[in-house]
PDB file of N, CA and C in Angstrom:
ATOM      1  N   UNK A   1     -44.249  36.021  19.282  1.00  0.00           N
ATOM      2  CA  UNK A   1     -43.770  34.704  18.947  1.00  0.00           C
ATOM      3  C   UNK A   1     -42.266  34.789  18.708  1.00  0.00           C
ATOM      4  N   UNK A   2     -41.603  33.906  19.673  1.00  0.00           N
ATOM      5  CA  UNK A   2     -39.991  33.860  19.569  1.00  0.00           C
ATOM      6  C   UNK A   2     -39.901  32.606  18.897  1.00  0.00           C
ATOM      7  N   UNK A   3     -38.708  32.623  17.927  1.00  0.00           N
ATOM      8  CA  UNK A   3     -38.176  31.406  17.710  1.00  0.00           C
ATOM      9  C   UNK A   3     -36.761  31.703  18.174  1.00  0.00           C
ATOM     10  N   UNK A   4     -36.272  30.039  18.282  1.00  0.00           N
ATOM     11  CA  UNK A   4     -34.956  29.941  18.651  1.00  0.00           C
ATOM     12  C   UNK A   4     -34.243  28.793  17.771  1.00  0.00           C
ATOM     13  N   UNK A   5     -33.178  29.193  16.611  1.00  0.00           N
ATOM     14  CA  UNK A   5     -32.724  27.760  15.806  1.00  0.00           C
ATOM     15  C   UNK A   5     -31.210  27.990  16.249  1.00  0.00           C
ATOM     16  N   UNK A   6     -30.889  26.515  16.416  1.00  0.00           N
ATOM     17  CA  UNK A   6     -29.685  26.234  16.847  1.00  0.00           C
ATOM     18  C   UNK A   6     -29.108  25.288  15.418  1.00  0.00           C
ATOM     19  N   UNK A   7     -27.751  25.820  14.920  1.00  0.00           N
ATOM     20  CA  UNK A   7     -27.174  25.242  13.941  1.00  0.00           C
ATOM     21  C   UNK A   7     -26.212  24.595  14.006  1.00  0.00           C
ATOM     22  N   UNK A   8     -25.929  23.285  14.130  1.00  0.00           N
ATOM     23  CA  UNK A   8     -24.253  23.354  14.757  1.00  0.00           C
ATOM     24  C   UNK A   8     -23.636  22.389  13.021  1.00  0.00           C
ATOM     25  N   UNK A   9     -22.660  22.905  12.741  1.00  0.00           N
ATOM     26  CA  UNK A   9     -21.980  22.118  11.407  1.00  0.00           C
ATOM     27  C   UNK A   9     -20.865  21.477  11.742  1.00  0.00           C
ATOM     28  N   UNK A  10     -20.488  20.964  11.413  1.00  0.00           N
ATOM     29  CA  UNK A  10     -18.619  20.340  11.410  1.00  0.00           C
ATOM     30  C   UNK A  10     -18.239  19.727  10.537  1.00  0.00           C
ATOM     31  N   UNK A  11     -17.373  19.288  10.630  1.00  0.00           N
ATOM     32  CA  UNK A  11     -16.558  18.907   9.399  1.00  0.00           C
ATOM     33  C   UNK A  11     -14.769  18.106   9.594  1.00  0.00           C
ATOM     34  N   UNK A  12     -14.383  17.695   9.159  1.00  0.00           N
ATOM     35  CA  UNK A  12     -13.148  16.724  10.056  1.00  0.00           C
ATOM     36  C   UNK A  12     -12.590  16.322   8.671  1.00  0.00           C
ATOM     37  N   UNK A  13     -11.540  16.442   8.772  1.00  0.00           N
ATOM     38  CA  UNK A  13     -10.556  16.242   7.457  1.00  0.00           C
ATOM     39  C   UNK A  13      -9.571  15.187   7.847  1.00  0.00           C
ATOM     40  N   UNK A  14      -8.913  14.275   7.128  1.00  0.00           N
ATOM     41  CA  UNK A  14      -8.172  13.314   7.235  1.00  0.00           C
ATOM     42  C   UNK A  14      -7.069  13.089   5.972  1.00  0.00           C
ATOM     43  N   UNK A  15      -5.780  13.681   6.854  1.00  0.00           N
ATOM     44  CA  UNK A  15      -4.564  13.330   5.526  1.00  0.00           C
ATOM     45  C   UNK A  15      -3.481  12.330   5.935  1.00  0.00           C
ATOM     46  N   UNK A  16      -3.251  11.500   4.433  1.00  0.00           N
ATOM     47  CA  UNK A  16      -2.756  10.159   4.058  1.00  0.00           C
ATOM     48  C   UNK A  16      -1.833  10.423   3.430  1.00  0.00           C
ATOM     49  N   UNK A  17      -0.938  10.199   3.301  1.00  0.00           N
ATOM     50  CA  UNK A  17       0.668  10.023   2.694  1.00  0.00           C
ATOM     51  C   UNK A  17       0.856   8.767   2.136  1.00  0.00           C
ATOM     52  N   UNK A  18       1.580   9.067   0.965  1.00  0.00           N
ATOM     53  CA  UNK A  18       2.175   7.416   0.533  1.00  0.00           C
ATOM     54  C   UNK A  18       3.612   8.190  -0.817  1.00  0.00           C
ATOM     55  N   UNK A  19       4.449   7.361  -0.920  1.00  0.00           N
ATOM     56  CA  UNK A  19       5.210   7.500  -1.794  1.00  0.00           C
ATOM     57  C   UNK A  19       5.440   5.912  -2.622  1.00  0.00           C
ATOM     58  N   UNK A  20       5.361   5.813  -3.586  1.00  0.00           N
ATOM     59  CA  UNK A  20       5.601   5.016  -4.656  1.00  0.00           C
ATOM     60  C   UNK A  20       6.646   5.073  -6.000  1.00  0.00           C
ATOM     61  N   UNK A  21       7.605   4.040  -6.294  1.00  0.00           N
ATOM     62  CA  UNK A  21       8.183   4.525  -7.351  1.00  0.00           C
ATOM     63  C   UNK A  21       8.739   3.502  -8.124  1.00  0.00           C
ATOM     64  N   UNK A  22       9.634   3.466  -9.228  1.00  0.00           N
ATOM     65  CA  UNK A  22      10.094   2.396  -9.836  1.00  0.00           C
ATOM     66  C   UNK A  22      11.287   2.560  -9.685  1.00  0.00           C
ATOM     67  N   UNK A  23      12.140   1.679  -9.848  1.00  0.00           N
ATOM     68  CA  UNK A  23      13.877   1.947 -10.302  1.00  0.00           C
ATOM     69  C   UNK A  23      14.005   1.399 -11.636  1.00  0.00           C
ATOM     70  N   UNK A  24      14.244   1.943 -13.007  1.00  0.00           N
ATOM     71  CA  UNK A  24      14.602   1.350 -13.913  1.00  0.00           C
ATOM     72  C   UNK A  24      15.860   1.250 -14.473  1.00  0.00           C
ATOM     73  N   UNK A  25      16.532   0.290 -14.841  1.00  0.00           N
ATOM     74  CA  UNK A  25      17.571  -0.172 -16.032  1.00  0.00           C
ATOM     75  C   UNK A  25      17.824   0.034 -17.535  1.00  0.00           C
ATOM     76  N   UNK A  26      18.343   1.559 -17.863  1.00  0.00           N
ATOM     77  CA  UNK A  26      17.922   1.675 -19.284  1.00  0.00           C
ATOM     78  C   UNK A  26      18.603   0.274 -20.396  1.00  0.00           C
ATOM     79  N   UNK A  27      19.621  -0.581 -19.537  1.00  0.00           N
ATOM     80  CA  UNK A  27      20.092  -1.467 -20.541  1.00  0.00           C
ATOM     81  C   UNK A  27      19.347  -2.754 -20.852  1.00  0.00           C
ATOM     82  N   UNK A  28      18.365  -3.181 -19.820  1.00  0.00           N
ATOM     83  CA  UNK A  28      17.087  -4.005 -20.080  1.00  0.00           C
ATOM     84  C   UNK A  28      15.809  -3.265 -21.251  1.00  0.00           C
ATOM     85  N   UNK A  29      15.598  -4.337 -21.992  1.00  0.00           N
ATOM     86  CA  UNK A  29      14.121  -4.283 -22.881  1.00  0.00           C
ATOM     87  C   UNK A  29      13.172  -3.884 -22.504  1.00  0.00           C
ATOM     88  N   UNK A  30      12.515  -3.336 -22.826  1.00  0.00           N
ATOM     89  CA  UNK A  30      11.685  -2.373 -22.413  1.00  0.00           C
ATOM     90  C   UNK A  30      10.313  -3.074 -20.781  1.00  0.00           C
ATOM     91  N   UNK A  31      10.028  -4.808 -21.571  1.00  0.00           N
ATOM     92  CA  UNK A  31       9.303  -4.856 -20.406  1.00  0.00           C
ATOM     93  C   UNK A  31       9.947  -5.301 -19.487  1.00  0.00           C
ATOM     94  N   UNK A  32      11.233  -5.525 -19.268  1.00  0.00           N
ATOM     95  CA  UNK A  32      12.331  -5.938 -17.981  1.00  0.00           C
ATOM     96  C   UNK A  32      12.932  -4.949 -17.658  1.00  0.00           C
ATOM     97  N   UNK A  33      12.920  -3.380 -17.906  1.00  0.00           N
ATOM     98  CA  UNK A  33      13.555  -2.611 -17.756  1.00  0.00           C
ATOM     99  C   UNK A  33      13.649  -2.376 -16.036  1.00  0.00           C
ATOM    100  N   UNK A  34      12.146  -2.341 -15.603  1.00  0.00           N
ATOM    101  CA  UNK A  34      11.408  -1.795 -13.760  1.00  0.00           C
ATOM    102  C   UNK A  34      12.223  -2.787 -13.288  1.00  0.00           C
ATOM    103  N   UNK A  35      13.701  -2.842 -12.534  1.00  0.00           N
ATOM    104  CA  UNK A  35      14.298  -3.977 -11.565  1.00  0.00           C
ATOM    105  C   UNK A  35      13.383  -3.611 -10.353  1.00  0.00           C
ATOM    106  N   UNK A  36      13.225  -2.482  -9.663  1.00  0.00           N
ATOM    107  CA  UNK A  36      12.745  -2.696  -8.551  1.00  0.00           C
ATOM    108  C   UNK A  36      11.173  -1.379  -8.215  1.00  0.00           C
ATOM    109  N   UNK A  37      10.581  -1.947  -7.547  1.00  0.00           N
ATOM    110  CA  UNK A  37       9.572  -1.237  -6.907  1.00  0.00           C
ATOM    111  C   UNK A  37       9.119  -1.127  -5.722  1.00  0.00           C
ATOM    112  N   UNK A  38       8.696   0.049  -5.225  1.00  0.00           N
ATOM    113  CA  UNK A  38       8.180   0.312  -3.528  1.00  0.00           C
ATOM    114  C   UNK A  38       7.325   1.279  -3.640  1.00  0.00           C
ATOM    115  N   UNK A  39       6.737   0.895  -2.559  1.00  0.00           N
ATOM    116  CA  UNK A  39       5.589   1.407  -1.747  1.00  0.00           C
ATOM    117  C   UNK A  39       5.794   1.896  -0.220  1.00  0.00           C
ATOM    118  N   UNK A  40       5.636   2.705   0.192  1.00  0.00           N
ATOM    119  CA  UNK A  40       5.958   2.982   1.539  1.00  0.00           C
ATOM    120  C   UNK A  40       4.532   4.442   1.873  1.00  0.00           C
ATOM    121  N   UNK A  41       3.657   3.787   3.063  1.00  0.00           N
ATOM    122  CA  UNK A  41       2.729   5.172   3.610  1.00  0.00           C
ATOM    123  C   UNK A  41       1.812   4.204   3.775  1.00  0.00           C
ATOM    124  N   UNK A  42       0.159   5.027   3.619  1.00  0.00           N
ATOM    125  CA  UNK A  42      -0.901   4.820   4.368  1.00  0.00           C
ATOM    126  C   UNK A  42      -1.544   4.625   2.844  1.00  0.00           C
ATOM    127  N   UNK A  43      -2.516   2.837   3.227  1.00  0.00           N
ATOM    128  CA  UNK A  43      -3.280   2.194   2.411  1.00  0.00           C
ATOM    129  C   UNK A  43      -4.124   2.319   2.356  1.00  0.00           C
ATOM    130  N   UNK A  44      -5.677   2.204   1.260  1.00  0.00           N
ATOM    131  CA  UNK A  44      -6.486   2.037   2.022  1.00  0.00           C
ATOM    132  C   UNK A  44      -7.267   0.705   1.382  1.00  0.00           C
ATOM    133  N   UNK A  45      -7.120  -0.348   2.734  1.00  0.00           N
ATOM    134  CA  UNK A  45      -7.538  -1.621   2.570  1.00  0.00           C
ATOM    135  C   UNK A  45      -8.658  -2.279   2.181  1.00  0.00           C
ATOM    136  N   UNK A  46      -8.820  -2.850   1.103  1.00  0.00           N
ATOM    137  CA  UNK A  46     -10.450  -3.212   0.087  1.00  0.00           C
ATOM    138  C   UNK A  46     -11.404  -3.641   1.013  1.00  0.00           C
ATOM    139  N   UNK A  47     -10.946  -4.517   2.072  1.00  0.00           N
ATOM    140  CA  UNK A  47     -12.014  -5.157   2.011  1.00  0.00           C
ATOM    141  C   UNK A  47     -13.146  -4.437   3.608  1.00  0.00           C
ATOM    142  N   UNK A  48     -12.856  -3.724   4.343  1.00  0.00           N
ATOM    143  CA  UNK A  48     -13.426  -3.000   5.021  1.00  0.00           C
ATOM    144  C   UNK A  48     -13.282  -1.667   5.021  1.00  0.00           C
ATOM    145  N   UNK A  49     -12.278  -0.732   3.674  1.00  0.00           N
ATOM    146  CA  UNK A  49     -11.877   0.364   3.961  1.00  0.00           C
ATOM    147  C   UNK A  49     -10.891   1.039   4.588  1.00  0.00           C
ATOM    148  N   UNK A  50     -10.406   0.438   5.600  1.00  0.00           N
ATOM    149  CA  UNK A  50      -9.703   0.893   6.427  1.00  0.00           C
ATOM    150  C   UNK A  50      -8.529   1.445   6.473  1.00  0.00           C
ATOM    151  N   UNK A  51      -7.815   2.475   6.991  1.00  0.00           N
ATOM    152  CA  UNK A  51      -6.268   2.567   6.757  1.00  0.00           C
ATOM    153  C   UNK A  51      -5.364   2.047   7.269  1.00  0.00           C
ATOM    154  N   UNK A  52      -4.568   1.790   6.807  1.00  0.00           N
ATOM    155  CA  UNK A  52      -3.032   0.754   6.992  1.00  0.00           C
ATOM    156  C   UNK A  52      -1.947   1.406   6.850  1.00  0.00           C
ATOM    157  N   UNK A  53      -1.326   1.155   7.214  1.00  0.00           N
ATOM    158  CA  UNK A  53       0.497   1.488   7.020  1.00  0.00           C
ATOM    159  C   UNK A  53       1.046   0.121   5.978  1.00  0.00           C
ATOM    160  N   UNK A  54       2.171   0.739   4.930  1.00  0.00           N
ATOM    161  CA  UNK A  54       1.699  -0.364   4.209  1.00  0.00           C
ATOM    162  C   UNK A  54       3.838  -0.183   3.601  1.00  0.00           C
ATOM    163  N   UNK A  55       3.985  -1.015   3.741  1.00  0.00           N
ATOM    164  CA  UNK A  55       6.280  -0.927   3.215  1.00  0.00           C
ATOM    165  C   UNK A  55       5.886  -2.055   2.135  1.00  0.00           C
ATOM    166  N   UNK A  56       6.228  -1.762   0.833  1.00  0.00           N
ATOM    167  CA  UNK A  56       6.460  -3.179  -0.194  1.00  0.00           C
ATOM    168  C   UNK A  56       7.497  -2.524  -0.914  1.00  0.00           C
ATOM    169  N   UNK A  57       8.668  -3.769  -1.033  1.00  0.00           N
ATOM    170  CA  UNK A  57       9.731  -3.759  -1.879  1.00  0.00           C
ATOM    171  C   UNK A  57       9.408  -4.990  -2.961  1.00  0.00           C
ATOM    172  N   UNK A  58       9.569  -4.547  -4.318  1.00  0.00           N
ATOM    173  CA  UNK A  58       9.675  -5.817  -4.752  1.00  0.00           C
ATOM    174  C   UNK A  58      11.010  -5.687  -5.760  1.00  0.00           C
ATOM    175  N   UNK A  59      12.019  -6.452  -5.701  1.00  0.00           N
ATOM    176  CA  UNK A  59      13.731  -6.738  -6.354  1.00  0.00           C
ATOM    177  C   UNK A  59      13.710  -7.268  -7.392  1.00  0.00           C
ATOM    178  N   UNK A  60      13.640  -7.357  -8.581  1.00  0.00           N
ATOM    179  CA  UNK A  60      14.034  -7.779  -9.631  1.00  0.00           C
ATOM    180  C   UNK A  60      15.406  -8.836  -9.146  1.00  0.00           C
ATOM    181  N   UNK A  61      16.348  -8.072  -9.091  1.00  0.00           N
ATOM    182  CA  UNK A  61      17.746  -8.406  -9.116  1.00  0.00           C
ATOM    183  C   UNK A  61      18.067  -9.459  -7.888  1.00  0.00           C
ATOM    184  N   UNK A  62      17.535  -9.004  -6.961  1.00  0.00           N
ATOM    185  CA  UNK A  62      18.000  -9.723  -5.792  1.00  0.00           C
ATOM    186  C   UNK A  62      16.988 -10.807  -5.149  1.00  0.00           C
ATOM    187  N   UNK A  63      15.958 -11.054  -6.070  1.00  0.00           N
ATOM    188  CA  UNK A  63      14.493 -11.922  -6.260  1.00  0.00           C
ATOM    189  C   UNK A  63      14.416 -11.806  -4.950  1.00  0.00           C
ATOM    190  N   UNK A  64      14.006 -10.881  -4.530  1.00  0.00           N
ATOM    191  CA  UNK A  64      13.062 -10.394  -3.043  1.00  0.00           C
ATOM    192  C   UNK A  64      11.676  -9.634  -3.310  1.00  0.00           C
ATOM    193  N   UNK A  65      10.696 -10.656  -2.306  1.00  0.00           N
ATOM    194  CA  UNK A  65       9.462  -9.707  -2.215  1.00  0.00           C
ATOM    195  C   UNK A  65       9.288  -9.354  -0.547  1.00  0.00           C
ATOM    196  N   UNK A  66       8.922  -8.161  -0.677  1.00  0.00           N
ATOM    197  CA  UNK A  66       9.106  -8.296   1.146  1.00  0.00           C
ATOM    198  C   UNK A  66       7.830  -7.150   1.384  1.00  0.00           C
ATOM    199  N   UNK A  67       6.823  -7.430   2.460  1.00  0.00           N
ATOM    200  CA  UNK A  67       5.435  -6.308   2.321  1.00  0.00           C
ATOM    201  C   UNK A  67       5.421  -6.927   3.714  1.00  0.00           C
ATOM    202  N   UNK A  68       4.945  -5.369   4.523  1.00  0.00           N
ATOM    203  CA  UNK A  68       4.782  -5.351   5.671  1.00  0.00           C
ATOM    204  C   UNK A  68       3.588  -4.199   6.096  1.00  0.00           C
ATOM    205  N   UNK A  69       2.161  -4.809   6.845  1.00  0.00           N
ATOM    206  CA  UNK A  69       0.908  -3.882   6.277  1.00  0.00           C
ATOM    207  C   UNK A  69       0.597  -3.637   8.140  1.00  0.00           C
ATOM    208  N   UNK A  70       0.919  -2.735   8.925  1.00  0.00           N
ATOM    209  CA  UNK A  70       0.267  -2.698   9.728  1.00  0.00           C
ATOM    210  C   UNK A  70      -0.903  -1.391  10.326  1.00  0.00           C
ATOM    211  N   UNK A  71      -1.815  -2.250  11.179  1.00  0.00           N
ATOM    212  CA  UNK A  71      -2.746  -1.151  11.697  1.00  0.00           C
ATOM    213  C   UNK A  71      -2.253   0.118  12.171  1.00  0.00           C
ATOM    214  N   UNK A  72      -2.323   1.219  11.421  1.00  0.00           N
ATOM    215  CA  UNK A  72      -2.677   2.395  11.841  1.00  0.00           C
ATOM    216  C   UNK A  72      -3.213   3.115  13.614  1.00  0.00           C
ATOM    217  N   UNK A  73      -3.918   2.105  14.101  1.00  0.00           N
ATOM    218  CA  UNK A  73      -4.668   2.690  14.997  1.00  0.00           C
ATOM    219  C   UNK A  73      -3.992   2.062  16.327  1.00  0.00           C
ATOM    220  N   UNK A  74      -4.031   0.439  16.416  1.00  0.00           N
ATOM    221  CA  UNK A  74      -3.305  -0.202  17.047  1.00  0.00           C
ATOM    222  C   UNK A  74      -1.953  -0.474  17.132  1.00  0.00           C
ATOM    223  N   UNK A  75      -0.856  -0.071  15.967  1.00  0.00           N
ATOM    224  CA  UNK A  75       0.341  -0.414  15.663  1.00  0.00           C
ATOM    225  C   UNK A  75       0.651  -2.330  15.531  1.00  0.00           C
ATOM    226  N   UNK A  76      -0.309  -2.913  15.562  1.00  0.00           N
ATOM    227  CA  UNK A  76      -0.512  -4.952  15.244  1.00  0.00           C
ATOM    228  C   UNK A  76       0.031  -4.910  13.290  1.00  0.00           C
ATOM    229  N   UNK A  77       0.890  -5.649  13.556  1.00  0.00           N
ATOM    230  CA  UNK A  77       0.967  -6.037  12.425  1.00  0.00           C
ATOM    231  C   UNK A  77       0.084  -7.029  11.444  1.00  0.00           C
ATOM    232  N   UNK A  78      -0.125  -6.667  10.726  1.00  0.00           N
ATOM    233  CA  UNK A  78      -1.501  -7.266   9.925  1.00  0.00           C
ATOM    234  C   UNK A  78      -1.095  -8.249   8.930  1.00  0.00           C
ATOM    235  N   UNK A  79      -0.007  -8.655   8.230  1.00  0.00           N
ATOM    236  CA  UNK A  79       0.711  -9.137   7.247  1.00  0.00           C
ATOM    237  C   UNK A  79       2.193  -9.039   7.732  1.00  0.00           C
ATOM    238  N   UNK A  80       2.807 -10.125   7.241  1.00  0.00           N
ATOM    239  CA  UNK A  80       4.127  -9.897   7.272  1.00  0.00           C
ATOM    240  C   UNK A  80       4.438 -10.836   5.848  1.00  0.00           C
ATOM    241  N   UNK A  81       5.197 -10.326   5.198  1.00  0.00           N
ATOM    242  CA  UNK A  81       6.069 -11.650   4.060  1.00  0.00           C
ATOM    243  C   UNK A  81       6.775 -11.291   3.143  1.00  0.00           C
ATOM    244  N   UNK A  82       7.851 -12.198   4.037  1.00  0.00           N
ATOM    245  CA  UNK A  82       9.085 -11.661   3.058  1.00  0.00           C
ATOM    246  C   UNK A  82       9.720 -13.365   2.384  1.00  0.00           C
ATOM    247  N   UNK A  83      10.115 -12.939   1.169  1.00  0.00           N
ATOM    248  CA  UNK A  83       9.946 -14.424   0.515  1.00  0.00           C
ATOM    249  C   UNK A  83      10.809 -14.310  -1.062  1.00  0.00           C
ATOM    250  N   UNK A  84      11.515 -15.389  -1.326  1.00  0.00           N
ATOM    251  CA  UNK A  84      12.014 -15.093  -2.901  1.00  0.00           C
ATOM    252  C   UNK A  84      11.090 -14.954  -4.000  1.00  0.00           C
ATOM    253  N   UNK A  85      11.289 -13.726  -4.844  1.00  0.00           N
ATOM    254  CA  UNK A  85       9.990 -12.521  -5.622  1.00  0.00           C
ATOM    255  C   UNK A  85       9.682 -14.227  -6.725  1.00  0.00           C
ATOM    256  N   UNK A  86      10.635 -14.950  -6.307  1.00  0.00           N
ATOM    257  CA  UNK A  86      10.228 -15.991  -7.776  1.00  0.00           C
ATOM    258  C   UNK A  86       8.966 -17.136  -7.365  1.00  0.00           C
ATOM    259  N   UNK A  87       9.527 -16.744  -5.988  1.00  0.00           N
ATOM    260  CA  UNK A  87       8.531 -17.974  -5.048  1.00  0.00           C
ATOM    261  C   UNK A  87       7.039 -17.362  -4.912  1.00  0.00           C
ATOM    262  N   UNK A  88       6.839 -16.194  -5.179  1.00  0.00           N
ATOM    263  CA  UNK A  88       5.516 -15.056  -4.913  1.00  0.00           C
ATOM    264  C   UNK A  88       4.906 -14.904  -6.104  1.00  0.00           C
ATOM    265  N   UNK A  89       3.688 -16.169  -5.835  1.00  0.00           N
ATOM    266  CA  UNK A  89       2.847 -16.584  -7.577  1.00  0.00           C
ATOM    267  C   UNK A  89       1.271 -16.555  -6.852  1.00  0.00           C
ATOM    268  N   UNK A  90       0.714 -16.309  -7.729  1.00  0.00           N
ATOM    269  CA  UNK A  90      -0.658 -16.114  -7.251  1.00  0.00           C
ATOM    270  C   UNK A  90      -1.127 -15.754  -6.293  1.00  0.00           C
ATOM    271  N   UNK A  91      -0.711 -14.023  -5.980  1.00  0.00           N
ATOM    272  CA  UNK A  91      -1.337 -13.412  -5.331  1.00  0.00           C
ATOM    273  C   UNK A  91      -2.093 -12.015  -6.156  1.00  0.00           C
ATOM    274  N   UNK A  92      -2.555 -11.225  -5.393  1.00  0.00           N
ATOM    275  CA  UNK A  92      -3.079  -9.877  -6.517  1.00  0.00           C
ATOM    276  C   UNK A  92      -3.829 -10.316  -7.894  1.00  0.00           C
ATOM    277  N   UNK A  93      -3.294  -9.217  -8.752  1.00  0.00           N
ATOM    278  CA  UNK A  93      -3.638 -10.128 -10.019  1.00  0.00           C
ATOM    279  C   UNK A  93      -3.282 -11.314 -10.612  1.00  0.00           C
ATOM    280  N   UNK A  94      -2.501 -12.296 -10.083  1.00  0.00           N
ATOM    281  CA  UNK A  94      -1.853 -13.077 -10.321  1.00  0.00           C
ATOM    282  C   UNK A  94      -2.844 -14.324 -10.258  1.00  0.00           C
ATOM    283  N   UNK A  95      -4.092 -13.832  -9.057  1.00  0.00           N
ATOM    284  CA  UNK A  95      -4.984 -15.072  -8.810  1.00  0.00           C
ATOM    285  C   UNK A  95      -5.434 -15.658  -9.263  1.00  0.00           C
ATOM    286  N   UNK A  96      -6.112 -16.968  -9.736  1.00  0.00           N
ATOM    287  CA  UNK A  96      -6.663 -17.544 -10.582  1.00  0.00           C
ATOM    288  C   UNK A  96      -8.313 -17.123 -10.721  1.00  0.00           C
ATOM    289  N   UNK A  97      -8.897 -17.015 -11.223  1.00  0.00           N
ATOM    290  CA  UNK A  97     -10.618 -16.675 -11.165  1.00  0.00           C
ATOM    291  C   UNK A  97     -11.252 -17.529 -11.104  1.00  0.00           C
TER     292      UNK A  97
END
């Protein structure tokens, strides 16, 4: 009696980059201190998972919000908006429930 088992395994790894940071103002109060923030790399998007390419500036100083989210796979831009940061109300947590 021969047996014969065939095993095959694999395995596939996937790496994502992102950099994030603040710019702060030590002469602002403590919760106005963050003038500016960014985001720049690979997202990963709530509502199907997916990865994105993802640029957000947001300006204190120069009241700019500007986010630009595109597909990864296709290079289609998925979002675009750039807009005064004062004019940019109820989005994110900002939403109403």
């Amino acid at each position: 009696m021969e047996r014969k088992i065939i095993l095959t395994i694999s395995d596939s790894i996937e790496i994502h980059d992102n950099i994030k940071g603040k710019l702060k103002d030590p002469r602002y109060p403590s919760k106005k201190k963050v003038r500016q923030e960014f985001f720049q790399g690979d997202d990963k998007r709530i509502s199907d998972g997916k990865w994105m390419k993802k640029e957000r500036l947001i300006d204190k100083d120069n009241d700019l919000y500007k986010e630009v989210v595109t597909d990864s796979e296709t290079g289609d831009i998925v979002r675009h908006c750039e807009e005064p940061l004062s004019k940019h109300i109820g989005h994110g947590s900002a939403t109403k429930k």
